[in-house]
C-alpha atoms as a PDB file:
ATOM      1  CA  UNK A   1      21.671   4.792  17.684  1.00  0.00           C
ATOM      2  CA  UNK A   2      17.885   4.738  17.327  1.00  0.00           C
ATOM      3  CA  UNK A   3      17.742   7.071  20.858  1.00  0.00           C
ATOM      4  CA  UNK A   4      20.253   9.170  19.009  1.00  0.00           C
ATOM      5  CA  UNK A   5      17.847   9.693  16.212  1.00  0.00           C
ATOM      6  CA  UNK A   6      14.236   9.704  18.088  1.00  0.00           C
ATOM      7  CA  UNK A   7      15.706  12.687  19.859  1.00  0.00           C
ATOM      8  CA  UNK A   8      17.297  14.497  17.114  1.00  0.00           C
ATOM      9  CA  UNK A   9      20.894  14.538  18.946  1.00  0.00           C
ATOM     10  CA  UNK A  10      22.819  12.791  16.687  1.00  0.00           C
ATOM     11  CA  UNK A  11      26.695  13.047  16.995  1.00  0.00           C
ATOM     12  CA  UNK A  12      28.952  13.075  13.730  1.00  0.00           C
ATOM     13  CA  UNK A  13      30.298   9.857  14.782  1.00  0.00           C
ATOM     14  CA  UNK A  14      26.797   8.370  14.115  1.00  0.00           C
ATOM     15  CA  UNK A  15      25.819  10.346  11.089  1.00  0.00           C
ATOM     16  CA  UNK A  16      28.416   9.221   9.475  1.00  0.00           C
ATOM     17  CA  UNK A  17      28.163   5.542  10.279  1.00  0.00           C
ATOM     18  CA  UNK A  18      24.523   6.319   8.755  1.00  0.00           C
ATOM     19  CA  UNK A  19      25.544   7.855   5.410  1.00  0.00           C
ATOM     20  CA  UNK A  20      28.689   4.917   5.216  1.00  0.00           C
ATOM     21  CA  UNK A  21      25.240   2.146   4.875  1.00  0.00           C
ATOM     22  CA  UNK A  22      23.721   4.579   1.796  1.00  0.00           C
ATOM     23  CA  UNK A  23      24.526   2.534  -1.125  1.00  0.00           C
ATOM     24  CA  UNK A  24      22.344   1.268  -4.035  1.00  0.00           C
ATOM     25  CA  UNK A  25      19.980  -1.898  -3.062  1.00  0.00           C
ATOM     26  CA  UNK A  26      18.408  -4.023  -5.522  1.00  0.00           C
ATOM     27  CA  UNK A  27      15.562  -6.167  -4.708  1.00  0.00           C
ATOM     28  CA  UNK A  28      15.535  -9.764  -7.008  1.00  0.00           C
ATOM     29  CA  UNK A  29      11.409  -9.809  -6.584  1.00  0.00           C
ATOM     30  CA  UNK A  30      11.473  -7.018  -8.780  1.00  0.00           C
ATOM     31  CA  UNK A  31       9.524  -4.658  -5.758  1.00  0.00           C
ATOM     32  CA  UNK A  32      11.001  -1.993  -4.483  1.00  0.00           C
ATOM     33  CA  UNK A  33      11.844  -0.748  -0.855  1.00  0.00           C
ATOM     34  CA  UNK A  34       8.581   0.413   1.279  1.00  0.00           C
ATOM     35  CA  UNK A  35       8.674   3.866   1.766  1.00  0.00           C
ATOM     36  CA  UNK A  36       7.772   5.322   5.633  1.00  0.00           C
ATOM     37  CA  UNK A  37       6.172   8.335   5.861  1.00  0.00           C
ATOM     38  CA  UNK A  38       4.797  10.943   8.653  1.00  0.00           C
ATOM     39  CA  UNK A  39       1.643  12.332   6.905  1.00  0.00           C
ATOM     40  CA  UNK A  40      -1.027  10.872   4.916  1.00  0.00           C
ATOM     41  CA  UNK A  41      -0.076  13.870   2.169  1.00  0.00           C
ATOM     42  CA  UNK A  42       3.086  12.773   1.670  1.00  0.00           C
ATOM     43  CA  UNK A  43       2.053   9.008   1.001  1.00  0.00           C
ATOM     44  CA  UNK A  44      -0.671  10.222  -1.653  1.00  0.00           C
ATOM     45  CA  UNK A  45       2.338  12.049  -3.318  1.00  0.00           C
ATOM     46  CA  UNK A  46       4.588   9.387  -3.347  1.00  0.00           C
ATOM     47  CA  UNK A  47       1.614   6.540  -4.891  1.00  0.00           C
ATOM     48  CA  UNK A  48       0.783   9.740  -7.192  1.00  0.00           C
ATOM     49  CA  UNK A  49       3.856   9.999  -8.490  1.00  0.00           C
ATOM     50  CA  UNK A  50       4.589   6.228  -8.594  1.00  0.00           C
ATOM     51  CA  UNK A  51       1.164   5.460 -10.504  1.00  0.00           C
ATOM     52  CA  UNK A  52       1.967   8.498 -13.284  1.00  0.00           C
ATOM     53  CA  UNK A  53       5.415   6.698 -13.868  1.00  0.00           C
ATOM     54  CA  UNK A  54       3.646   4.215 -14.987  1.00  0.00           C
ATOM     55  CA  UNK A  55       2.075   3.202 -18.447  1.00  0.00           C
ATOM     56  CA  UNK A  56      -0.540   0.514 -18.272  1.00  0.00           C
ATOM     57  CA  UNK A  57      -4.437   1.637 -18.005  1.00  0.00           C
ATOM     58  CA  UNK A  58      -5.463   3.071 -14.689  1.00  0.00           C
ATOM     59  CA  UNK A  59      -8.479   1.264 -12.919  1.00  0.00           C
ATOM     60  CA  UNK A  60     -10.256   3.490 -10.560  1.00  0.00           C
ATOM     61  CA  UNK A  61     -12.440   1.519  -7.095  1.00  0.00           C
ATOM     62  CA  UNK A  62     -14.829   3.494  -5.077  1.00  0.00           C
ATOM     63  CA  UNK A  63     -15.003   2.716  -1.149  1.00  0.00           C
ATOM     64  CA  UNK A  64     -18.109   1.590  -0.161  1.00  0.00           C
ATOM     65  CA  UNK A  65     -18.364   2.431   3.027  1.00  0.00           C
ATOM     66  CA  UNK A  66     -21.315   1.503   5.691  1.00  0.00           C
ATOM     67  CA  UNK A  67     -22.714   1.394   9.419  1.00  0.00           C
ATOM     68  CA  UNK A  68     -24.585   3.143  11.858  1.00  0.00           C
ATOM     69  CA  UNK A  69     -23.602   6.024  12.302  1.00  0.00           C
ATOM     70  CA  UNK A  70     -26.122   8.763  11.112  1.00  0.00           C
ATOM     71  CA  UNK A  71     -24.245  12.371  11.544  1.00  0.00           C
ATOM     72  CA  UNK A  72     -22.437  12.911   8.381  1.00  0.00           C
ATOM     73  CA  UNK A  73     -19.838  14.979  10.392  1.00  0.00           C
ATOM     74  CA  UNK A  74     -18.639  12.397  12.924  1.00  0.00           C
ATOM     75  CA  UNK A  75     -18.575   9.930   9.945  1.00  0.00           C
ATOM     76  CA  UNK A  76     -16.363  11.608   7.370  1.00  0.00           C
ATOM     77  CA  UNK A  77     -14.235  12.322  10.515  1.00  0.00           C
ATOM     78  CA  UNK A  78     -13.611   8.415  11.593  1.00  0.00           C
ATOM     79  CA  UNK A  79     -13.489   7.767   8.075  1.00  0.00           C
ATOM     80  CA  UNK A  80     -10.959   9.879   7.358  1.00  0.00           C
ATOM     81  CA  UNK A  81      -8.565   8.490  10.228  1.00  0.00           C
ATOM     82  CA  UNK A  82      -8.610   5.170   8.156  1.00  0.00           C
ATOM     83  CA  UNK A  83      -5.966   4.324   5.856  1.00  0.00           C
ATOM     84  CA  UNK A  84      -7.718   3.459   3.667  1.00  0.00           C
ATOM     85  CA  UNK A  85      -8.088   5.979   0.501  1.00  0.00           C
ATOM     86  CA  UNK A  86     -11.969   6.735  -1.012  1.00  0.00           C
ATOM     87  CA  UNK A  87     -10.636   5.947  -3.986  1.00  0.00           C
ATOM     88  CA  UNK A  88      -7.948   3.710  -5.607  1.00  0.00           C
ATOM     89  CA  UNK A  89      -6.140   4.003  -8.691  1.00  0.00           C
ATOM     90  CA  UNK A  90      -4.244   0.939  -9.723  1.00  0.00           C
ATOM     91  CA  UNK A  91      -2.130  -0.004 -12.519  1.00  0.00           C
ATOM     92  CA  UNK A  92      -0.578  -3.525 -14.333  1.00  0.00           C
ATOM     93  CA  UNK A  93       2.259  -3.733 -12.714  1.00  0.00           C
ATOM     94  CA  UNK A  94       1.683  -0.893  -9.672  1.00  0.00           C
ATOM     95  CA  UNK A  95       3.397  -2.361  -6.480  1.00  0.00           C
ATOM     96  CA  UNK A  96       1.091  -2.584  -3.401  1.00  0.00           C
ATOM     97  CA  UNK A  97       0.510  -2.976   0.346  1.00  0.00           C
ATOM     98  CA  UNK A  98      -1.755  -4.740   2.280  1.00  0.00           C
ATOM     99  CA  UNK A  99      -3.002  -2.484   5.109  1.00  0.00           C
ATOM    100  CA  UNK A 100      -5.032  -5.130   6.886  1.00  0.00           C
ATOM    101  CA  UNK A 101      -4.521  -8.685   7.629  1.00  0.00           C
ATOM    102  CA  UNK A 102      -6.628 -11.350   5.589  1.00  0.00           C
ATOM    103  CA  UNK A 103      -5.299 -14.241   6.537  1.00  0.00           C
ATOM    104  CA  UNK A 104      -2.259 -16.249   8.203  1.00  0.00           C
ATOM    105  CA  UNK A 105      -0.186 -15.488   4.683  1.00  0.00           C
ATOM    106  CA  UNK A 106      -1.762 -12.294   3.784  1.00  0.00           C
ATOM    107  CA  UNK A 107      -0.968 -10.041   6.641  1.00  0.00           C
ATOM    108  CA  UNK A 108      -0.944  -6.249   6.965  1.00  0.00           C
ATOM    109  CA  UNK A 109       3.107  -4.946   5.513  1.00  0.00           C
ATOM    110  CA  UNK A 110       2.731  -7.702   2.649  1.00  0.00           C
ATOM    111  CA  UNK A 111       3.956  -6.029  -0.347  1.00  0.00           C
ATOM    112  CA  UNK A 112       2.773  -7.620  -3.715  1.00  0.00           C
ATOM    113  CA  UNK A 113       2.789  -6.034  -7.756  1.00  0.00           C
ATOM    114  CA  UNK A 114      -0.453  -6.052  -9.999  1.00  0.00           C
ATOM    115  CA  UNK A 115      -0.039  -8.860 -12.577  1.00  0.00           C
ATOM    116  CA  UNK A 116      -3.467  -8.205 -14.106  1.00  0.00           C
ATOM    117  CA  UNK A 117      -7.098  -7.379 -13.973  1.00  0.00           C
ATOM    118  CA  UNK A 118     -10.357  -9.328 -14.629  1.00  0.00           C
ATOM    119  CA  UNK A 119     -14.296  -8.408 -14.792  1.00  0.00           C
ATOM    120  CA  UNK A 120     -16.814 -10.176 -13.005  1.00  0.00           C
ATOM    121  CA  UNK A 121     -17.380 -12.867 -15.690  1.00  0.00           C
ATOM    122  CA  UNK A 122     -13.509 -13.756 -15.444  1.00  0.00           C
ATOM    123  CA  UNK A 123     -13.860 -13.778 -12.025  1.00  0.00           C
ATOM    124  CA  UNK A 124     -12.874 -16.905 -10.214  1.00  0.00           C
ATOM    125  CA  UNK A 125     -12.862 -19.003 -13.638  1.00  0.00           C
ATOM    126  CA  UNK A 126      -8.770 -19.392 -13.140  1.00  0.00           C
ATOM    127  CA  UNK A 127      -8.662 -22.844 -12.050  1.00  0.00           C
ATOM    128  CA  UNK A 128      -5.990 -21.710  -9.510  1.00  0.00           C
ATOM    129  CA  UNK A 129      -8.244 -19.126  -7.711  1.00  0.00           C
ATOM    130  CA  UNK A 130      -6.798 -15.929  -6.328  1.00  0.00           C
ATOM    131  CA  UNK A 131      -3.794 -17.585  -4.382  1.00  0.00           C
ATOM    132  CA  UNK A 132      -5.405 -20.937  -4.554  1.00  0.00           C
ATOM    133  CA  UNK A 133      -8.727 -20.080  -3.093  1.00  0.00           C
ATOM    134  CA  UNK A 134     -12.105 -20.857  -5.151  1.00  0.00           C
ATOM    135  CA  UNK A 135     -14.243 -18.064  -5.675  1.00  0.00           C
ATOM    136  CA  UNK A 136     -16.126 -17.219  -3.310  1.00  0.00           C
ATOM    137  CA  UNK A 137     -20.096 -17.832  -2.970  1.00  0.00           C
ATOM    138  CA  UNK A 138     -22.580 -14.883  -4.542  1.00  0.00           C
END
């Protein structure tokens, strides 16, 4: 099947054993399915689009973004090979995607929503922490 598709030669036998699994899925964690796609364009149009749908205030993070290397050329380039965006607009309640591990629980795929937002001074005064972790040192 997958051979099939990676090549582009699939028979009508196996597209339609594909289009009998297209049915309806719902998720009980209330996130929806990961979409997969071949060009960073097409992701920013999909989180675009996802983001408008929603209604909650938008919250807008810079990148900061350091090192070594001193010709502005070669830096936006290798920057902009990284997955990471400049710039990222959340939302209450905007699903989300870890794109590097943190941890042994928080890995790179883990999908998560945005229950809420705090300042600085609200920072780390949750006796729970952020997943149970205490806040960390200044």
């Amino acid at each position: 099947m997958l051979n099939e598709m990676r090549f582009g030669t699939l028979s009508d036998k196996l597209v339609a054993r594909y289009r009998s699994l297209s049915r309806e899925i719902y998720y009980d964690d209330g996130l929806g399915p990961t979409e997969l796609f071949p060009r960073r364009e097409d992701v920013d149009r999909s989180n675009h689009g996802r983001i408008n749908r929603l209604t909650s205030e938008a919250h807008t993070f810079q990148a900061v973004d350091g090192g070594v290397i001193q010709d502005a050329n070669q830096r936006d380039k290798l920057l902009g090979n990284f997955m990471a965006v400049p710039q990222l607009v959340l939302c209450q309640d905007a699903q989300a995607m870890l794109i590097k591990n943190l941890d042994e629980t928080l890995v790179n795929g883990s999908m998560g929503r945005v229950l809420r937002f705090c300042d600085q001074a609200m920072y780390g005064t949750d006796p729970r922490g952020v997943r149970g972790r205490s806040r960390p040192s200044p």
